[in-house]
Protein backbone atom coordinates (compact mmCIF):
# COMPACT_ATOMS: atom_id res chain seq x y z
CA UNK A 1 7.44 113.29 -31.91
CA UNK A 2 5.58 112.90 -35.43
CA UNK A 3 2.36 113.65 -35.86
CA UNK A 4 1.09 109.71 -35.95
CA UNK A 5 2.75 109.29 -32.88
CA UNK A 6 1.09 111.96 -31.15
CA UNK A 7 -1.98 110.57 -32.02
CA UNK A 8 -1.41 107.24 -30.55
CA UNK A 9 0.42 107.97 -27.88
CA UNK A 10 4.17 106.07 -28.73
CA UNK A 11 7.38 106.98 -27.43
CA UNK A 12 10.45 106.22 -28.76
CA UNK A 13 11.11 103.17 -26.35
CA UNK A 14 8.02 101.41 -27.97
CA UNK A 15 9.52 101.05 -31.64
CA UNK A 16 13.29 101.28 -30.99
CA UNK A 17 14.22 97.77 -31.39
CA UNK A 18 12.89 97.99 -34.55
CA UNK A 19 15.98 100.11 -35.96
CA UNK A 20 18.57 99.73 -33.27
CA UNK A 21 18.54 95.70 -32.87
CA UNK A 22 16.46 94.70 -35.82
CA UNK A 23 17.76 91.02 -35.24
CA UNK A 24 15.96 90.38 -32.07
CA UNK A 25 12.59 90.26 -34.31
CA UNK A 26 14.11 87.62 -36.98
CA UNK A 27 12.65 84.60 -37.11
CA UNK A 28 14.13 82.29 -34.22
CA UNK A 29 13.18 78.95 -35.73
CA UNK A 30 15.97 76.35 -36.20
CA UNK A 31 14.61 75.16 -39.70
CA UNK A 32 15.49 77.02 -42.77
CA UNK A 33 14.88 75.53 -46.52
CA UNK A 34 16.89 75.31 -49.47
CA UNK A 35 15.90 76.20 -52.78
CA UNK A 36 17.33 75.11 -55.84
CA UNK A 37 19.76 77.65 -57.50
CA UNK A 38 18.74 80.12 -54.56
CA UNK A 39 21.38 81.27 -52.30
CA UNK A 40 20.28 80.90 -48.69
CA UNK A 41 21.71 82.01 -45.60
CA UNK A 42 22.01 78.56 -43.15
CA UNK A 43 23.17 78.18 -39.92
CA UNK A 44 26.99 77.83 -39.99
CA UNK A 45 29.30 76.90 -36.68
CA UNK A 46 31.77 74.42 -36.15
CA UNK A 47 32.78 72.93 -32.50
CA UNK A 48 35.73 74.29 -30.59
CA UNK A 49 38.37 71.49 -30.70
CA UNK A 50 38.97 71.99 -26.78
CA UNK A 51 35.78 73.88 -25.46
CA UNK A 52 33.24 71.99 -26.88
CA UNK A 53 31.87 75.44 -27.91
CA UNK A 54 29.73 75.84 -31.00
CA UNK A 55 31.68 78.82 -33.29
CA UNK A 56 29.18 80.33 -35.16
CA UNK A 57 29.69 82.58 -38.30
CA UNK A 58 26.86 83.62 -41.73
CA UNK A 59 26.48 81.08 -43.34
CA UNK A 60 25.25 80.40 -47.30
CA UNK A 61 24.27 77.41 -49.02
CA UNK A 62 23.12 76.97 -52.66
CA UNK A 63 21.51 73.68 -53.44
CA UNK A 64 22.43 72.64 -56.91
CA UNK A 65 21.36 69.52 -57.17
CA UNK A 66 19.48 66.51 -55.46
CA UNK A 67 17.56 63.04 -55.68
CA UNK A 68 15.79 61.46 -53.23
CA UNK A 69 16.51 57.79 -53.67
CA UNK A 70 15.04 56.03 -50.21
CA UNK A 71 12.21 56.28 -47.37
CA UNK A 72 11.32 54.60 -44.49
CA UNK A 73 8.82 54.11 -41.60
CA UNK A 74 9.02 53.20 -38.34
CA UNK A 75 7.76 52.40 -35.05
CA UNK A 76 8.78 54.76 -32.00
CA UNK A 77 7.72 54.51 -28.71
CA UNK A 78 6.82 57.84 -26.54
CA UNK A 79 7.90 57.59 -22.89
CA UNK A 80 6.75 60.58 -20.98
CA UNK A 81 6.43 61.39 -17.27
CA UNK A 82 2.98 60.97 -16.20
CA UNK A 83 1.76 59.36 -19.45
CA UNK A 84 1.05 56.31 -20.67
CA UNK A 85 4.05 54.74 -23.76
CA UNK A 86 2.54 55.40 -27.33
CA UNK A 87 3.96 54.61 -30.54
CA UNK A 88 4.79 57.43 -32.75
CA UNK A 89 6.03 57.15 -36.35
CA UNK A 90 9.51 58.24 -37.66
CA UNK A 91 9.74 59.11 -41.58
CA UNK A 92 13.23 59.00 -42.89
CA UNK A 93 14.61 59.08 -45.90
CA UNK A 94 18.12 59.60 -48.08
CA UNK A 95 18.76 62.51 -50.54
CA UNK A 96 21.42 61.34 -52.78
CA UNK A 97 23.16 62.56 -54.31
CA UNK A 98 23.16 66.22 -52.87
CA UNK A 99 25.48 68.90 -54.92
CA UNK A 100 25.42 72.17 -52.80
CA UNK A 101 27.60 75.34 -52.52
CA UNK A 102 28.36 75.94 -49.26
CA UNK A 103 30.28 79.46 -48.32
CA UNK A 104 31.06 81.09 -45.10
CA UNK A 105 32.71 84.11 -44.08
CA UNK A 106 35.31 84.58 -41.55
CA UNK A 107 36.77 87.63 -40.94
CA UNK A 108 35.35 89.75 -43.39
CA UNK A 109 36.71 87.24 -46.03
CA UNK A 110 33.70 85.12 -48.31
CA UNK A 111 35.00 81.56 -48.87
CA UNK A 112 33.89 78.35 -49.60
CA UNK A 113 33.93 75.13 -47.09
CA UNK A 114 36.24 73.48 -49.68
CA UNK A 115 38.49 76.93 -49.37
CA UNK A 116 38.32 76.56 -46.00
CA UNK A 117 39.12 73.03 -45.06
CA UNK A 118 41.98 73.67 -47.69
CA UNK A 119 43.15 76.83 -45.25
CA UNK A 120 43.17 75.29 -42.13
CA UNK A 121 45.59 72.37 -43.46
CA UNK A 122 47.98 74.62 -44.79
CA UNK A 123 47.86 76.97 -41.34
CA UNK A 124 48.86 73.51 -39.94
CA UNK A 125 51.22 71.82 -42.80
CA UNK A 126 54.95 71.78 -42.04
CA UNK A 127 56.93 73.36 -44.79
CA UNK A 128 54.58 72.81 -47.70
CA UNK A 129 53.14 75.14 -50.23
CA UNK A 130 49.65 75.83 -51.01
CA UNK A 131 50.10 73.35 -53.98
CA UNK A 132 51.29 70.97 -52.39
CA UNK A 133 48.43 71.24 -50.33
CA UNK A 134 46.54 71.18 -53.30
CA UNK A 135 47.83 67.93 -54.66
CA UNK A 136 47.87 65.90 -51.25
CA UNK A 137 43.83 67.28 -51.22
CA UNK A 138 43.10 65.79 -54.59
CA UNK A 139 45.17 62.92 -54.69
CA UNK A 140 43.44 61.97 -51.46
CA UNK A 141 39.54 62.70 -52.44
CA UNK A 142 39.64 64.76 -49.39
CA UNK A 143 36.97 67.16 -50.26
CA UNK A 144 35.81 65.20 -53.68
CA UNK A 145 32.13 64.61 -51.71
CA UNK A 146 31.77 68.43 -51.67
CA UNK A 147 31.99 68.83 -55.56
CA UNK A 148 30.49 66.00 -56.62
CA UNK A 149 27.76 65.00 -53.90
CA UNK A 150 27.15 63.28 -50.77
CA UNK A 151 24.24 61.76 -49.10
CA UNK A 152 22.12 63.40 -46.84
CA UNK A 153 19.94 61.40 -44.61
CA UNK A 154 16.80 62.61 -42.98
CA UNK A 155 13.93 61.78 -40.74
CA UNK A 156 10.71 63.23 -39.12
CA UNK A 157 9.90 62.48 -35.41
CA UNK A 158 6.27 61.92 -35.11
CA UNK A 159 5.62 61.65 -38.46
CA UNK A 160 1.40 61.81 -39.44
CA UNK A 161 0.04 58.90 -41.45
CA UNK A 162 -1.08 60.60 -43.94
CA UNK A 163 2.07 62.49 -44.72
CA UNK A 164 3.90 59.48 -45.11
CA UNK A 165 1.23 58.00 -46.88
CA UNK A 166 1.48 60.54 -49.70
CA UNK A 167 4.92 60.65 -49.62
CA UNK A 168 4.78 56.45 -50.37
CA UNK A 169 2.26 57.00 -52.96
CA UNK A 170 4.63 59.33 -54.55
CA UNK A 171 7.73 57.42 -54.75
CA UNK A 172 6.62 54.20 -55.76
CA UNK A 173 4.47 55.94 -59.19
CA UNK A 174 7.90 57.15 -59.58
CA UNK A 175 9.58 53.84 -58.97
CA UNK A 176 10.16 53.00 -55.91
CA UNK A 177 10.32 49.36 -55.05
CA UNK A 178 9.64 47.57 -51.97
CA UNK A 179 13.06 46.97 -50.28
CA UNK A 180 11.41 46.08 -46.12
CA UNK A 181 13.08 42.73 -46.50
CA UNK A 182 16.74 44.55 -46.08
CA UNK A 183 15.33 45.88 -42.62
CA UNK A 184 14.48 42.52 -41.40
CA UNK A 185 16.39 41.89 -38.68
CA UNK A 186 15.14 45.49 -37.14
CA UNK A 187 11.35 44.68 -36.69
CA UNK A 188 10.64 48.07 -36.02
CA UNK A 189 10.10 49.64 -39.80
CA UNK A 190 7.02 48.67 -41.23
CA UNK A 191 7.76 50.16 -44.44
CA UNK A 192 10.71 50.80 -46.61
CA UNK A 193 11.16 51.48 -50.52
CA UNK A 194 14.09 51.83 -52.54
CA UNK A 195 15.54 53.32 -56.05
CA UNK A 196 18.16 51.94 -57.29
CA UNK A 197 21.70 53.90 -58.32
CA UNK A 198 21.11 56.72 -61.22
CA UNK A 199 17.19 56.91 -60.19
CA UNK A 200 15.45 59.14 -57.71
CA UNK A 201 12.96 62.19 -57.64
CA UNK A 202 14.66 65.26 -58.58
CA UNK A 203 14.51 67.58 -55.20
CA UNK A 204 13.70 71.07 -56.01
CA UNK A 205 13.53 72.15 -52.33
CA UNK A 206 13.85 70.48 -48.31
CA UNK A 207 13.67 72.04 -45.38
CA UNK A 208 16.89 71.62 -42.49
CA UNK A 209 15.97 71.40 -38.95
CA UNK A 210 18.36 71.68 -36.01
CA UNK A 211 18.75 68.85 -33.25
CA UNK A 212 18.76 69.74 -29.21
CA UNK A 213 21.44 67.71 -28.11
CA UNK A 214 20.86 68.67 -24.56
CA UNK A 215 17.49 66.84 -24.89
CA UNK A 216 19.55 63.33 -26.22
CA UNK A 217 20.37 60.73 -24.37
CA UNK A 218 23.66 60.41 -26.38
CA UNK A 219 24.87 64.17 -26.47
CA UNK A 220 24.32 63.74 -30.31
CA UNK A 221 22.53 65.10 -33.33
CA UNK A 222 22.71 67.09 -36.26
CA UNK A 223 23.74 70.80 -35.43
CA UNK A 224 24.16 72.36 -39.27
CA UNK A 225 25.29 70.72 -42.07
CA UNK A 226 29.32 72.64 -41.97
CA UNK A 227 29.74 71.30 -38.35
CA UNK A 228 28.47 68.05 -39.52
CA UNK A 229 30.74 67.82 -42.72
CA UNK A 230 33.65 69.50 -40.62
CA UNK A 231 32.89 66.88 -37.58
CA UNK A 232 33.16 63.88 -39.58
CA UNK A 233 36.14 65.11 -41.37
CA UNK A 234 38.16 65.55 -38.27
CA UNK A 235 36.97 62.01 -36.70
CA UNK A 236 38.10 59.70 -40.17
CA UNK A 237 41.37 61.86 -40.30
CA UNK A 238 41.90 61.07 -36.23
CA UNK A 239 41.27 57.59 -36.85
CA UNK A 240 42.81 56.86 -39.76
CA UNK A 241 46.02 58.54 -37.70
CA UNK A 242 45.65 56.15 -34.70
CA UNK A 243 45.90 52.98 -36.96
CA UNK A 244 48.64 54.68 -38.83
CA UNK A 245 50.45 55.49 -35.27
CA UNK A 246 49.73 51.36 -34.18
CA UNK A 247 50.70 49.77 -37.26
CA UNK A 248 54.15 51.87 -37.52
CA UNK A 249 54.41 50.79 -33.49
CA UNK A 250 54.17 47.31 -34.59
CA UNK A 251 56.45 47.85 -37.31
CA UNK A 252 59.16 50.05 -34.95
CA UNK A 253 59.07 47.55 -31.55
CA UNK A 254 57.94 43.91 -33.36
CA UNK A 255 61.04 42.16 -31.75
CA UNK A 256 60.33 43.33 -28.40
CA UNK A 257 56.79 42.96 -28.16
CA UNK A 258 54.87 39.31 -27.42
CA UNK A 259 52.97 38.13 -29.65
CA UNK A 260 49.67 38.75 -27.63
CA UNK A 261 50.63 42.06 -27.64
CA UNK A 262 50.84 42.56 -31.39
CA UNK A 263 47.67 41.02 -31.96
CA UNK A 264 46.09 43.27 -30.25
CA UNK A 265 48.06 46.43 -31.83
CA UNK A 266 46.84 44.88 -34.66
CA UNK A 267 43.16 44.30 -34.17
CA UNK A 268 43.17 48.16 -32.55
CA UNK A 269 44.43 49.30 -35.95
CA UNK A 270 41.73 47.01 -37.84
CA UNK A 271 38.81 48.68 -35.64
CA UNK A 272 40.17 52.20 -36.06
CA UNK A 273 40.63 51.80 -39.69
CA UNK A 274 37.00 50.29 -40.21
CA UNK A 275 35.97 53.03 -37.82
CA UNK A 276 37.16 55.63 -40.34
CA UNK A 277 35.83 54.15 -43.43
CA UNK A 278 32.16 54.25 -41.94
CA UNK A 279 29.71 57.09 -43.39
CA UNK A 280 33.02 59.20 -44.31
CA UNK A 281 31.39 61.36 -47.02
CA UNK A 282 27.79 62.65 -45.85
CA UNK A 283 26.32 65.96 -45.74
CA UNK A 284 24.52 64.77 -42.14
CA UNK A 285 27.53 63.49 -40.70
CA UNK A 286 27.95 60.43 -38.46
CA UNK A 287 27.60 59.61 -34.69
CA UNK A 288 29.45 57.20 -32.92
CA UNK A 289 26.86 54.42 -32.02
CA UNK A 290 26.56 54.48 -27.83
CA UNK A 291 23.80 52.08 -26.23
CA UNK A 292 21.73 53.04 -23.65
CA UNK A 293 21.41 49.74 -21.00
CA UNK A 294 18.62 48.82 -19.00
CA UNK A 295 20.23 50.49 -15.63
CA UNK A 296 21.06 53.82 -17.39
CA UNK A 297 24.98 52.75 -18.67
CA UNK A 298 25.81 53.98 -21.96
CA UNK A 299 28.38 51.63 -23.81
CA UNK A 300 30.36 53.08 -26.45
CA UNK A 301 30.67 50.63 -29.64
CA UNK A 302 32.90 51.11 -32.36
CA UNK A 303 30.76 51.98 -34.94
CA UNK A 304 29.33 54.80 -36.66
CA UNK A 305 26.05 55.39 -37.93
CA UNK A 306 24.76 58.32 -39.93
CA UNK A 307 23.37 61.31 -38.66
CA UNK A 308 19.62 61.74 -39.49
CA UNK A 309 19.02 66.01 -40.34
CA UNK A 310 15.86 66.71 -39.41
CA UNK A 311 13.35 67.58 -42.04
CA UNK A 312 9.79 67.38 -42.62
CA UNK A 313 8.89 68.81 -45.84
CA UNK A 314 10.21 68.83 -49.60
CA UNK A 315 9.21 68.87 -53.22
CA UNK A 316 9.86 66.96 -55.79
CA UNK A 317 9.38 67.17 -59.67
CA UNK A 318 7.52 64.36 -61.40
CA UNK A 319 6.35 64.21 -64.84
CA UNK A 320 2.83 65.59 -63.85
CA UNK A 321 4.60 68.87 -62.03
CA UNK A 322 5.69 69.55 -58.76
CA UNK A 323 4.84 67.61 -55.49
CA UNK A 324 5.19 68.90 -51.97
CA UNK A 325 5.53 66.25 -49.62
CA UNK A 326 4.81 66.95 -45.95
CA UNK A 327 5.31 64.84 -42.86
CA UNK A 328 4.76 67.30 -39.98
CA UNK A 329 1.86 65.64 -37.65
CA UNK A 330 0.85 69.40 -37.02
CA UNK A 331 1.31 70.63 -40.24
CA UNK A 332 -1.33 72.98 -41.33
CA UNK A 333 -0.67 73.20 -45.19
CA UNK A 334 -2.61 70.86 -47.13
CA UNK A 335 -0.63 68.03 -49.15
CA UNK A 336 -0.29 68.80 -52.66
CA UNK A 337 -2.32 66.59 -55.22
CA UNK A 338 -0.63 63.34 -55.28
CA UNK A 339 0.46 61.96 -58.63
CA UNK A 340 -1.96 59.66 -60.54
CA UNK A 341 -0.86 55.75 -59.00
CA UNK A 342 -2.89 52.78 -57.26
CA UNK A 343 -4.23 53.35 -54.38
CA UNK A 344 -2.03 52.38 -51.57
CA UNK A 345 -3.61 49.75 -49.29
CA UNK A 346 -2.49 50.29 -45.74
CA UNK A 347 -4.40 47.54 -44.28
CA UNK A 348 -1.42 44.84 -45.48
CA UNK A 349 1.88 44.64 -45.09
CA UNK A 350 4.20 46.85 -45.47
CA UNK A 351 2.27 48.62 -43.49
């Protein structure tokens, strides 16, 4: 025993998870944030095709490049045991496009998702080559979203009003125009401003959060953003197979089948077609929409609706510097200050 030791009284028992399990005292939180040109270690997993199971393996993403090009705000209502319903607020908002480099490593072996998705469809190819792999990829923009960009869409549950406040400020002295009549069959969002294609803030940093899907009603919610890419991959190629698999039916037993029959072969290879072309590029991913009736039923529809990450807090460059924008209701950093614009009256609409 050293000397200090003595002095205090420690045994070895009282520091040895320091050196012999140091990862029990990292950080447990689900958020991490990305940093432009910084390499960061994310959470990585994808889903077990037949256990449901999340794989996990290190993870590394390096955001190159983003805009944030839309925000809303809207209504929520709070339904707790014991407790009156309140409304809450909901900040969301798009990121787009996103570049990032996204690398994992398997088995010793460093590769990228691209690398990876690339892998596991010539494990699985039937007497091709890796460049013919290669050239069915490209020809088919299968992984063209992952060089050049997707969307990411975001949100904050319980968003404070003067977070999102700011945040507005912010993005209309950059440009942002008022877009709440496209939201007006959904009377929910109070407020909701657009920039058009080529435009946005330049995103120098966001934070990711991680979704408890025990805690939804649907099962659903963004886990990390290579199980959401890899996800959504898997669900356009599956549907784009079943309306390949029905049309060819059609095709194969025409003169045997009524004509009832083929209609609906036909409208089931419509819907899984349309199905497939919903949200197919997006660094959130996409759920399948499921309603939740008054009795408790869910009904499935077919439809897909982007996945919101969750995410709180960002900056942004402007031509007066950098802006952090924060939308946590207990946040205890203080909002950077806002970039010279009119004061935002919150006593009229859209608010």
């Amino acid at each position: 025993m050293s000397t200090l030791s003595s002095i205090f009284g420690i045994k070895h028992e009282d520091f040895a998870l320091v050196t012999e399990n140091p990862d029990a005292l990292k950080s447990q939180s689900n958020t991490v944030r990305l940093v432009k040109d910084k390499r960061v270690k994310v959470k990585g997993s994808i889903t077990h095709r037949q256990t449901g199971e999340q794989i996990e393996f290190p993870t590394y993403a390096t955001l190159e490049s983003a805009y944030w090009t839309r925000l809303t705000v809207r209504d929520h209502e709070v339904r707790r045991s014991n407790q009156e319903p309140r409304i809450s607020q909901v900040f969301g908002g798009v990121f787009k496009p996103v570049k990032m480099k996204v690398e994992i490593e398997l088995g010793g072996q460093l590769m990228t998702l691209s690398e990876l998705i690339e892998t596991l469809i010539l494990e699985n190819a039937k007497g091709k080559t890796l460049d013919d792999v290669r050239r069915i990829i490209t020809e088919t923009n299968l992984t063209k979203g992952l060089s050049e960009g997707m969307p990411l869409m975001f949100q904050q549950m319980g968003a404070s009003q003067n977070g999102f406040t700011h945040a507005v400020e912010v993005f209309k002295a950059a440009g942002g125009i008022d877009d709440l009549q496209s939201l007006k069959n959904n009377p929910r969002f109070h407020t909701c401003y657009d920039m058009k294609a080529n435009q946005g803030l330049e995103v120098v940093s966001f934070e990711l959060g991680s979704a408890d899907r025990s805690q939804s009603s649907t099962g659903q919610g963004f886990i990390n953003i290579v199980d959401a890419v890899f996800s959504n991959l898997l669900r356009v190629i599956a549907h784009r197979t079943e309306s390949t698999i029905l049309v060819k039916d059609i095709e194969n037993r025409a003169a045997e089948m009524s004509q009832a029959d083929i209609k609906l072969k036909q409208a089931k290879a419509k819907s899984e077609l349309d199905m497939s072309k919903q949200y197919p590029v997006i660094w959130s991913g996409a759920s399948r929409q499921v309603d939740i009736q008054p009795n408790g039923d869910k009904v499935t529809r077919d439809k897909y609706n982007a996945t919101n990450a969750p995410c709180g807090r960002w900056t942004v460059t402007t031509a007066n510097g950098a802006v952090d924008l924060d939308v946590w209701s207990n946040s205890q950093s203080k909002p950077s200050t806002p970039v010279e614009t009119t004061q935002v009256d919150t006593s009229k609409a859209p608010f």
